[in-house]
Protein backbone atom coordinates (compact mmCIF):
# COMPACT_ATOMS: atom_id res chain seq x y z
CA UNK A 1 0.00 0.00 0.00
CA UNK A 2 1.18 3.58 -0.65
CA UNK A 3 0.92 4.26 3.63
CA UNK A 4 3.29 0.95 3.69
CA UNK A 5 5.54 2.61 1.01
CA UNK A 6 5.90 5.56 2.89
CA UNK A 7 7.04 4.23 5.86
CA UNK A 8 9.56 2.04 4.22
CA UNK A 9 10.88 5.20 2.49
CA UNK A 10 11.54 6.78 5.51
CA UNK A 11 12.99 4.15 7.89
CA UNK A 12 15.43 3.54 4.87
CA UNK A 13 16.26 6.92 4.88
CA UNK A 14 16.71 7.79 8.11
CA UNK A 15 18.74 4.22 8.42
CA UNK A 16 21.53 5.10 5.66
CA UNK A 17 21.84 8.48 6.65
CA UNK A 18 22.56 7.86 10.50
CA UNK A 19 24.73 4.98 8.66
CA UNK A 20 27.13 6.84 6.77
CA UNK A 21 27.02 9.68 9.74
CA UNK A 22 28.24 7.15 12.42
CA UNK A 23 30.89 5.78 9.73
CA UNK A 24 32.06 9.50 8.70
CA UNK A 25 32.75 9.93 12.15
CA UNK A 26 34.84 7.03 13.02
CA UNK A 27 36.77 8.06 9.97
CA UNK A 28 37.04 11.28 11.61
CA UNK A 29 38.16 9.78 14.65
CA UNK A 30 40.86 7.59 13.64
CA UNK A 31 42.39 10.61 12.03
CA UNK A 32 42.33 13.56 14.37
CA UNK A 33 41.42 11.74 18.02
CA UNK A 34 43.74 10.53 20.29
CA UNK A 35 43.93 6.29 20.69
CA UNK A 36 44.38 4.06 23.21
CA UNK A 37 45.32 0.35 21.89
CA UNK A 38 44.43 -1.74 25.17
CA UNK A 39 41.07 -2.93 23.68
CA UNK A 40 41.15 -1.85 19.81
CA UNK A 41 40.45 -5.16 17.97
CA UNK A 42 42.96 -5.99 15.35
CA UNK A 43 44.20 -9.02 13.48
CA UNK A 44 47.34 -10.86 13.46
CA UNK A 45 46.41 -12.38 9.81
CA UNK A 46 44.03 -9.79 8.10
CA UNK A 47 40.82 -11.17 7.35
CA UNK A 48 38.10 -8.02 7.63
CA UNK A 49 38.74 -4.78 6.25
CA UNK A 50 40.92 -2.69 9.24
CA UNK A 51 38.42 0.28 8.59
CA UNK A 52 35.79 -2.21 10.40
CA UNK A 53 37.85 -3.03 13.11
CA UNK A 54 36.93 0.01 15.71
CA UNK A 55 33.52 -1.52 15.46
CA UNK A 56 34.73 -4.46 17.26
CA UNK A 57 36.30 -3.17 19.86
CA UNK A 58 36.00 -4.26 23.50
CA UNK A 59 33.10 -6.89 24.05
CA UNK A 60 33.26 -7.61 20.00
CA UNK A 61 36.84 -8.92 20.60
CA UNK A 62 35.01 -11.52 22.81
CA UNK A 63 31.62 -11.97 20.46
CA UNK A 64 34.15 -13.03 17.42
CA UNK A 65 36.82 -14.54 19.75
CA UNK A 66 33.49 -17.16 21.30
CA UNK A 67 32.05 -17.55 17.41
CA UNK A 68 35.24 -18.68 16.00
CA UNK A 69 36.32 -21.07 19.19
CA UNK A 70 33.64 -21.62 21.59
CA UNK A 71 33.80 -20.28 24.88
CA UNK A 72 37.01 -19.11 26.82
CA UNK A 73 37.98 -17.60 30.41
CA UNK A 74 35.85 -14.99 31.93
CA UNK A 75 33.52 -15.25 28.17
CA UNK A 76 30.55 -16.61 29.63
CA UNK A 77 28.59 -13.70 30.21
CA UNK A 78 28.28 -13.53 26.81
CA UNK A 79 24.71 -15.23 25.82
CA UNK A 80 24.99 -17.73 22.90
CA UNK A 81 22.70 -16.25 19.90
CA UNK A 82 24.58 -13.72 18.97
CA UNK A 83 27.85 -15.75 18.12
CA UNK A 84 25.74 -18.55 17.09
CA UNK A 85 24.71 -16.35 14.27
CA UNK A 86 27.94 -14.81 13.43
CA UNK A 87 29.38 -18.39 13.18
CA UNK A 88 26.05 -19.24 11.29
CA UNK A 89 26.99 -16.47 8.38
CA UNK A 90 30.81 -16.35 8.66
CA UNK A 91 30.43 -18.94 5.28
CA UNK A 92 28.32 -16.79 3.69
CA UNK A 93 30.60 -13.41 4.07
CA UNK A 94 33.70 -15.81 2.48
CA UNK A 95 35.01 -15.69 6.49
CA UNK A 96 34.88 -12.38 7.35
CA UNK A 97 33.05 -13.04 10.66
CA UNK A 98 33.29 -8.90 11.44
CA UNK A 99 31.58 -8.34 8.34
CA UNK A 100 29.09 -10.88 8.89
CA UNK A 101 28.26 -9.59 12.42
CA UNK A 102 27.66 -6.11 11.19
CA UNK A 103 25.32 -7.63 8.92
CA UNK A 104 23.10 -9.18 11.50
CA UNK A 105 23.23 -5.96 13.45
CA UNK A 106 22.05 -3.60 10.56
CA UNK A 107 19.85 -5.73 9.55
CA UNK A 108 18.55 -6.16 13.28
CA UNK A 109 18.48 -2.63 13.62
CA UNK A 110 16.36 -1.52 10.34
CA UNK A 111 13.73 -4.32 11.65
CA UNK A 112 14.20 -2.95 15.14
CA UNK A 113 13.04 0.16 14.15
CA UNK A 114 9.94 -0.97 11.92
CA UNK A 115 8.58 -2.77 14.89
CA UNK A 116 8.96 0.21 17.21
CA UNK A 117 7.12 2.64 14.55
CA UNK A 118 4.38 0.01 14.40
CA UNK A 119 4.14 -0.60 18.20
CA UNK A 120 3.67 3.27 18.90
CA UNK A 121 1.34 3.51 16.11
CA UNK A 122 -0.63 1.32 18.59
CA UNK A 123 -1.55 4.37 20.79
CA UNK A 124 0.10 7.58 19.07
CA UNK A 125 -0.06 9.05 15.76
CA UNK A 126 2.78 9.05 13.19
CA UNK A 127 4.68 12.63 14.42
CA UNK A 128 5.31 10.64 17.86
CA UNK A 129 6.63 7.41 16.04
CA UNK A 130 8.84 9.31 13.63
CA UNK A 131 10.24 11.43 16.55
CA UNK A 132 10.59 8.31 18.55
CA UNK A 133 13.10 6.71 16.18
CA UNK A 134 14.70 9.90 15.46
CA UNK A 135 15.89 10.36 19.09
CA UNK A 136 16.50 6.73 19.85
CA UNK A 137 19.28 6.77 17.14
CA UNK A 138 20.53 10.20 18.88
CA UNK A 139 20.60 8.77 21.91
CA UNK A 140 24.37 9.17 23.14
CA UNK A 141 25.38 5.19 22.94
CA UNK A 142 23.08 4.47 19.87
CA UNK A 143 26.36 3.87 17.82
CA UNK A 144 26.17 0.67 19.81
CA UNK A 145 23.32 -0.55 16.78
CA UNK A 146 26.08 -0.48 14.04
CA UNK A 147 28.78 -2.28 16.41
CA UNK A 148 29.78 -5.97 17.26
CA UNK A 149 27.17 -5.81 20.37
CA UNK A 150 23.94 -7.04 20.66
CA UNK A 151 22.42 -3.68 21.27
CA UNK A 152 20.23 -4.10 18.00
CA UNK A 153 19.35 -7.57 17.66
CA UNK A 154 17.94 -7.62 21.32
CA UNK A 155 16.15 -4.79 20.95
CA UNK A 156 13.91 -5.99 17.83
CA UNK A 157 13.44 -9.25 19.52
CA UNK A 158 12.48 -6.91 22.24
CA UNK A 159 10.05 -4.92 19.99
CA UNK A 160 8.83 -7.82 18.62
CA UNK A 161 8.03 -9.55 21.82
CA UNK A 162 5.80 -6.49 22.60
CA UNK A 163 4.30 -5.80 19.40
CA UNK A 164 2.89 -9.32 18.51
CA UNK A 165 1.82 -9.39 22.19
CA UNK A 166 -0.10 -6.05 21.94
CA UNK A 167 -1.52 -7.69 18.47
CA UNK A 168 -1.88 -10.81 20.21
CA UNK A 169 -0.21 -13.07 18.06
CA UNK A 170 1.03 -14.81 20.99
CA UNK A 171 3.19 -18.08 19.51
CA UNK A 172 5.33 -15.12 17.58
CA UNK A 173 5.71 -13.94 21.39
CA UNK A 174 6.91 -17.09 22.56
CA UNK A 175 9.66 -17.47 19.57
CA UNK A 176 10.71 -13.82 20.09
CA UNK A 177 10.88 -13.83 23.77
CA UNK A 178 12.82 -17.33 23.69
CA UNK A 179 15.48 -15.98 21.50
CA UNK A 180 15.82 -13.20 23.39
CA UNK A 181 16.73 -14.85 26.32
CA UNK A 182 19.18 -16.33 24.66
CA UNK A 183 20.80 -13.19 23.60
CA UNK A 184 20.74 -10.54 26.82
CA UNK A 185 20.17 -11.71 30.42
CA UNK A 186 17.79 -9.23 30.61
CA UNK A 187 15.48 -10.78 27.81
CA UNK A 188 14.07 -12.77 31.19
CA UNK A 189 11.87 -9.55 32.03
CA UNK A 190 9.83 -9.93 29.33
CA UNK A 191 8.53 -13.08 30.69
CA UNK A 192 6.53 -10.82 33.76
CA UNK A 193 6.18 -8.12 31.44
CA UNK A 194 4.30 -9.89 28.96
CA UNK A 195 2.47 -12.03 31.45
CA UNK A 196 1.17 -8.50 32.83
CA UNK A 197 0.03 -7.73 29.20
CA UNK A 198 -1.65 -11.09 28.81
CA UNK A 199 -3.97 -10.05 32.00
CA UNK A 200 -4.37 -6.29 31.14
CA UNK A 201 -5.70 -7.72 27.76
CA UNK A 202 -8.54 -10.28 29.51
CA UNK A 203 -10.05 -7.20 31.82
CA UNK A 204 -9.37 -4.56 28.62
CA UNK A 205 -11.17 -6.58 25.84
CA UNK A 206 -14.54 -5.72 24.95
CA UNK A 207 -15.02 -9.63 23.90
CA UNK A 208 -13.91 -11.72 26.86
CA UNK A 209 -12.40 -14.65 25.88
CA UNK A 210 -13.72 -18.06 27.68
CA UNK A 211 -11.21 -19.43 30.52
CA UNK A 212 -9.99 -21.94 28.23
CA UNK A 213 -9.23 -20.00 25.28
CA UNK A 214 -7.55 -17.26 27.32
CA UNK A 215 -5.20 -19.88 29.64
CA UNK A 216 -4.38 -21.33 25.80
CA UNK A 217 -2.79 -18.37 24.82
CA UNK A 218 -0.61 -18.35 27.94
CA UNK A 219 1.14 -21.20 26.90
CA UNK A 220 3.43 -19.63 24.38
CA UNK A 221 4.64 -17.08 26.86
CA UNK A 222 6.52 -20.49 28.68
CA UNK A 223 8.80 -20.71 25.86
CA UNK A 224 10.52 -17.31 26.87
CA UNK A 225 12.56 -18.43 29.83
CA UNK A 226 13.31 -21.25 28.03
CA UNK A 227 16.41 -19.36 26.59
CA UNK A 228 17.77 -18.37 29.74
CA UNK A 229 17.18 -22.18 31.36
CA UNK A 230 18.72 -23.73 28.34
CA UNK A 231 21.91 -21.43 28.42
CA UNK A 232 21.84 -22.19 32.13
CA UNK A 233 22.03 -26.09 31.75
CA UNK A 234 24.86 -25.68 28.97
CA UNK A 235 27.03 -23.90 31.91
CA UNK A 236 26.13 -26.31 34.54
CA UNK A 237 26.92 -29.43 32.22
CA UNK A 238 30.32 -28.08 30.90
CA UNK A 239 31.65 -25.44 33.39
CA UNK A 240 29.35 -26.86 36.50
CA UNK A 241 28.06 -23.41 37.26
CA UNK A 242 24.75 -22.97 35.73
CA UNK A 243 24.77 -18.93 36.71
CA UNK A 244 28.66 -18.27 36.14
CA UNK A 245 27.50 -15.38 33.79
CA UNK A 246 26.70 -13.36 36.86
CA UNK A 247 29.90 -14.75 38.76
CA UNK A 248 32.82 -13.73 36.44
CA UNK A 249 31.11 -10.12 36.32
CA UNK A 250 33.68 -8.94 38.80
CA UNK A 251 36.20 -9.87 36.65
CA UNK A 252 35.03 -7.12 34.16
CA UNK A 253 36.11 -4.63 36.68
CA UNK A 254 33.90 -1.56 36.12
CA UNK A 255 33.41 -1.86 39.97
CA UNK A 256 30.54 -4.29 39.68
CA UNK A 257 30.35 -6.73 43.11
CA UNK A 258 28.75 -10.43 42.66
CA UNK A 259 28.60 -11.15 46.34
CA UNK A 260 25.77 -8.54 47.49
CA UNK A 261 23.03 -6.60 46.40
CA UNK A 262 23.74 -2.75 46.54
CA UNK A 263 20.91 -0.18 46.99
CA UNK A 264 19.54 2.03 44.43
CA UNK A 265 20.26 5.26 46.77
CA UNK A 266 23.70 4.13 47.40
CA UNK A 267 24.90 4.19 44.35
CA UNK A 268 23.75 7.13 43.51
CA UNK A 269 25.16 8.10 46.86
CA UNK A 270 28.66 7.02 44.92
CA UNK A 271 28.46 8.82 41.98
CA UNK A 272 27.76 12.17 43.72
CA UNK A 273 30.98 11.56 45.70
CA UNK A 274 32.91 10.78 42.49
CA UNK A 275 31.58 13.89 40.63
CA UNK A 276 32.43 16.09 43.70
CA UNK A 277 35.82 15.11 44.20
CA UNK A 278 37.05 14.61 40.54
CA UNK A 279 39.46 17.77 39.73
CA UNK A 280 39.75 17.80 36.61
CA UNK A 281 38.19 16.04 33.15
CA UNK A 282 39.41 13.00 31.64
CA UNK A 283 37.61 10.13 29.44
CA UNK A 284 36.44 8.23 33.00
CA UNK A 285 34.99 11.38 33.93
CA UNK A 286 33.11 11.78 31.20
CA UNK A 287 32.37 8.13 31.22
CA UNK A 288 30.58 9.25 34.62
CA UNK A 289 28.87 11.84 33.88
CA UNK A 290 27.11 9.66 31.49
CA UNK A 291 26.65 7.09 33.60
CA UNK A 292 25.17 9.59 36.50
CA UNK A 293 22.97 11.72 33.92
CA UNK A 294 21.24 8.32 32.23
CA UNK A 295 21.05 6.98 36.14
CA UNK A 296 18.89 10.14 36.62
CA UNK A 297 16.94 10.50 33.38
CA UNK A 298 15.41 6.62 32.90
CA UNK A 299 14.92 6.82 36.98
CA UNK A 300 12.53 9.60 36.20
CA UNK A 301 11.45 7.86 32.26
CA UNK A 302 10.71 4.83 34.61
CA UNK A 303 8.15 6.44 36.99
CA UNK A 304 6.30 8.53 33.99
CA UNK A 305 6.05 5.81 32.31
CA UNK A 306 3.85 4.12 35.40
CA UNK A 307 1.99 6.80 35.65
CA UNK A 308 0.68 7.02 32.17
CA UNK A 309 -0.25 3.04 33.35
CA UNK A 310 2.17 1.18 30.80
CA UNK A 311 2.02 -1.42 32.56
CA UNK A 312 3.36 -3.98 30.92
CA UNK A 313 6.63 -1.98 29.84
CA UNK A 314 7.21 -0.36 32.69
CA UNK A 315 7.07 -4.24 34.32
CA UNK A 316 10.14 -4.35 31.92
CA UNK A 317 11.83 -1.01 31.84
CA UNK A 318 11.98 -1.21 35.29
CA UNK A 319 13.31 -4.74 36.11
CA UNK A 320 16.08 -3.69 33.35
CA UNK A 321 16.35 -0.74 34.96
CA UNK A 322 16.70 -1.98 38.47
CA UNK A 323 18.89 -5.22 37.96
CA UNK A 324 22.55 -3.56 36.77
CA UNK A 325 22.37 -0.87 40.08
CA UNK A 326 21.93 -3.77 42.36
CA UNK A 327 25.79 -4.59 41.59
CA UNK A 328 26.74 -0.92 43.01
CA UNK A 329 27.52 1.03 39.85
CA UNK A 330 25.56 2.24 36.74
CA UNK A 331 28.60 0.85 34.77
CA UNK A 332 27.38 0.66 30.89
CA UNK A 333 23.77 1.73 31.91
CA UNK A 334 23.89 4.11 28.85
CA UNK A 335 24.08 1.14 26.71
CA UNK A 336 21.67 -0.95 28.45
CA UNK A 337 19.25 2.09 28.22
CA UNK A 338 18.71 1.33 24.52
CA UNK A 339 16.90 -1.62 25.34
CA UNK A 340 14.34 0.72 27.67
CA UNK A 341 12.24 1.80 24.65
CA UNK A 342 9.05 3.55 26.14
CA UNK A 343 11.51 6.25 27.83
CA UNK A 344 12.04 7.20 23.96
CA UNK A 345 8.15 7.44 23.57
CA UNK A 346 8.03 9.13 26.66
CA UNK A 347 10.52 12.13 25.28
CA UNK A 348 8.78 11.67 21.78
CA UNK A 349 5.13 12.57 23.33
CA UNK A 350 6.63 15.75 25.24
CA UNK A 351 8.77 17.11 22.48
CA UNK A 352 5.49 17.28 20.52
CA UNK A 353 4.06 19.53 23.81
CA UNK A 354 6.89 21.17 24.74
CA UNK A 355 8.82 23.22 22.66
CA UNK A 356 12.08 23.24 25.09
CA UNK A 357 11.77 19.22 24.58
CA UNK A 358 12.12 19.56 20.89
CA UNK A 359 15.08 21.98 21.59
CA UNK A 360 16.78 20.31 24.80
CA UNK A 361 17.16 16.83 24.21
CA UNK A 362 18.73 16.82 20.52
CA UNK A 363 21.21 19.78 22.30
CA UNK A 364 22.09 16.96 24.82
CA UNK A 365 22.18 13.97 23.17
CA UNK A 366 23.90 15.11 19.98
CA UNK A 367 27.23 16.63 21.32
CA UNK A 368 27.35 13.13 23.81
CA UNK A 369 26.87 10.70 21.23
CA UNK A 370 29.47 11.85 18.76
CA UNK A 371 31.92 12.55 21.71
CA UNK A 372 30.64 8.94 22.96
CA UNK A 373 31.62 7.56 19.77
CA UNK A 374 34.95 8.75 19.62
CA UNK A 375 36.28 7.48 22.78
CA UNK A 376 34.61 4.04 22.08
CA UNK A 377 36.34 3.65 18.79
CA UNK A 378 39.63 5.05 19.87
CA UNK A 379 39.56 2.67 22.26
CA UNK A 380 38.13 4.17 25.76
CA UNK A 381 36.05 2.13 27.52
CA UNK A 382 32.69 3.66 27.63
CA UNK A 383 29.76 1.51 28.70
């Protein structure tokens, strides 16, 4: 249809120009910024193009060192789809396994962003779907979507999980939410989130279904864990620790603790210390800055969003939300926060109210993501 046309046209257009902008600027980057080699990916025998290789940098040396090998030390808090796939198209790409995991996160990200335009179309009209996209791919870590991470392909099995729920096609929930799982830890908050939309939908629906129909179409949503549990029994049968993803985080540094839970108010607590006493600026200040400002912002996103009674994403936003703090540090929050999609409704809704929206949040978010970018492909670790 021409509407279908339309929308095609501009989620192409919007996803090769923020393209060739991200690559322009890591062009610009490895030419005039200053570099730091401790975690630039590189290659003994030269297989990818080097003008790729900044987009592997730091967890991508791990997601092509675990496709090509199988798991190593300290890799298993890595979840298996993502590599899976990358070893899955290495063949195809004639062995470039960089180039084939760029592939699966471009293409992850266009589809990513069709399902979010269609699940806002749900409730908003087209100005609020368009903005939405616009200032998720603004968003100061979005260069994350065009990187070896998993940023894109979680979030459109993310966005899919929701939309097909929302349009109730609830076996396409249970395939999207299992391979979720799979890919992010967090993928496991979906399985409360959606159960919370499955029961909104039985009071909300003008046609109540009959008990048995409606407990039939719970039975999909048992698939989604079924990532997690299966990833679970893999580590438990070959390393004999079926949670050892959470128990090598401290080997990450980033000042995350395994051992106990840490309080939302104390880390903030921390981070008000650390901006106090820092004298002067250097890449980990910035680093928390970021950290503290996204802390604040999807704190407040979180609690909108509840009151506008979303609340079956805020069920997830805030479980993804909550979970990273509870190891004392907003450590790579910012990039998490991709994956906490109604927050980017949230700003696209005001910013058609509110004139300083429009103005204030492209101000903030443009200046952080380029400078964001440049640090994380010069090799500064970032989030």
């Amino acid at each position: 249809s021409r509407c279908s046309k339309k929308l095609l046209l501009f989620l192409l257009s919007v996803f090769v120009i923020w393209q060739v902008l991200i690559s322009g600027l890591i062009a610009f980057g490895e030419r005039y910024f200053p570099t730091t080699k401790e975690y630039l990916y590189t290659e003994k025998q030269v297989v990818n193009s080097s003008w790729l290789w900044s987009r592997a940098n730091f967890d991508g040396i791990h997601y092509l060192d675990i496709a090509r090998k199988g798991y190593g030390i300290y890799q298993q808090s890595f979840f298996p789809l993502y590599p899976k796939l990358i070893e899955a198209l290495t063949p195809i790409f004639h062995g470039q396994n960089l180039v084939a995991s760029l592939f699966i996160s471009a293409i992850s990200l266009f589809f990513a962003l069709l399902f979010f335009y269609k699940l806002i179309r749900l409730d908003c009209q087209k100005s609020v779907a368009k903005r939405a996209i616009i200032y998720l791919l603004i968003f100061p870590t979005a260069f994350y979507f065009t990187a070896v991470y998993t940023e894109s392909l979680f979030l459109m099995l993310v966005l899919a999980s929701f939309y097909f729920a929302r349009t109730k096609h609830w076996w396409l929930v249970g395939i999207f939410g299992f391979l979720a799982t799979s890919t992010r830890l967090p993928g496991i908050f979906l399985f409360p989130a959606l159960i919370v939309e499955w029961w909104q939908q039985g009071f909300t629906s003008r046609q109540q279904p009959a008990a048995r129909e409606k407990l039939f179409t719970l039975i999909p949503l048992l698939f989604i864990p079924l990532g997690l549990i299966g990833y679970m029994s893999y580590l438990a049968i070959n390393f004999r620790d079926p949670i050892l993803f959470l128990h090598i985080q401290p080997y990450f540094g980033a000042g995350k603790t395994a051992t106990k839970l840490v309080l939302l108010y104390q880390v903030f607590w921390r981070y008000l210390k650390m901006l106090v006493t820092c004298q002067k600026f250097t890449s980990t200040y910035f680093v928390v800055i970021l950290e503290f400002l996204t802390g604040v912002a999807f704190l407040f996103l979180t609690i909108f969003a509840y009151l506008r009674r979303w609340f079956s994403y805020v069920t997830f936003m805030a479980l993804a939300y909550i979970t990273p703090t509870l190891t004392g540090t907003f450590s790579s929050l910012p990039r998490y926060a991709l994956a906490l999609f109604p927050g980017f409704i949230l700003f696209a809704i005001w910013a058609e109210k509110y004139k300083w929206v429009r103005i204030l949040y492209p101000l903030i978010a443009t200046p952080l993501l380029i400078l964001s970018l440049l640090f994380f492909t010069r090799g500064f670790w970032l989030a």
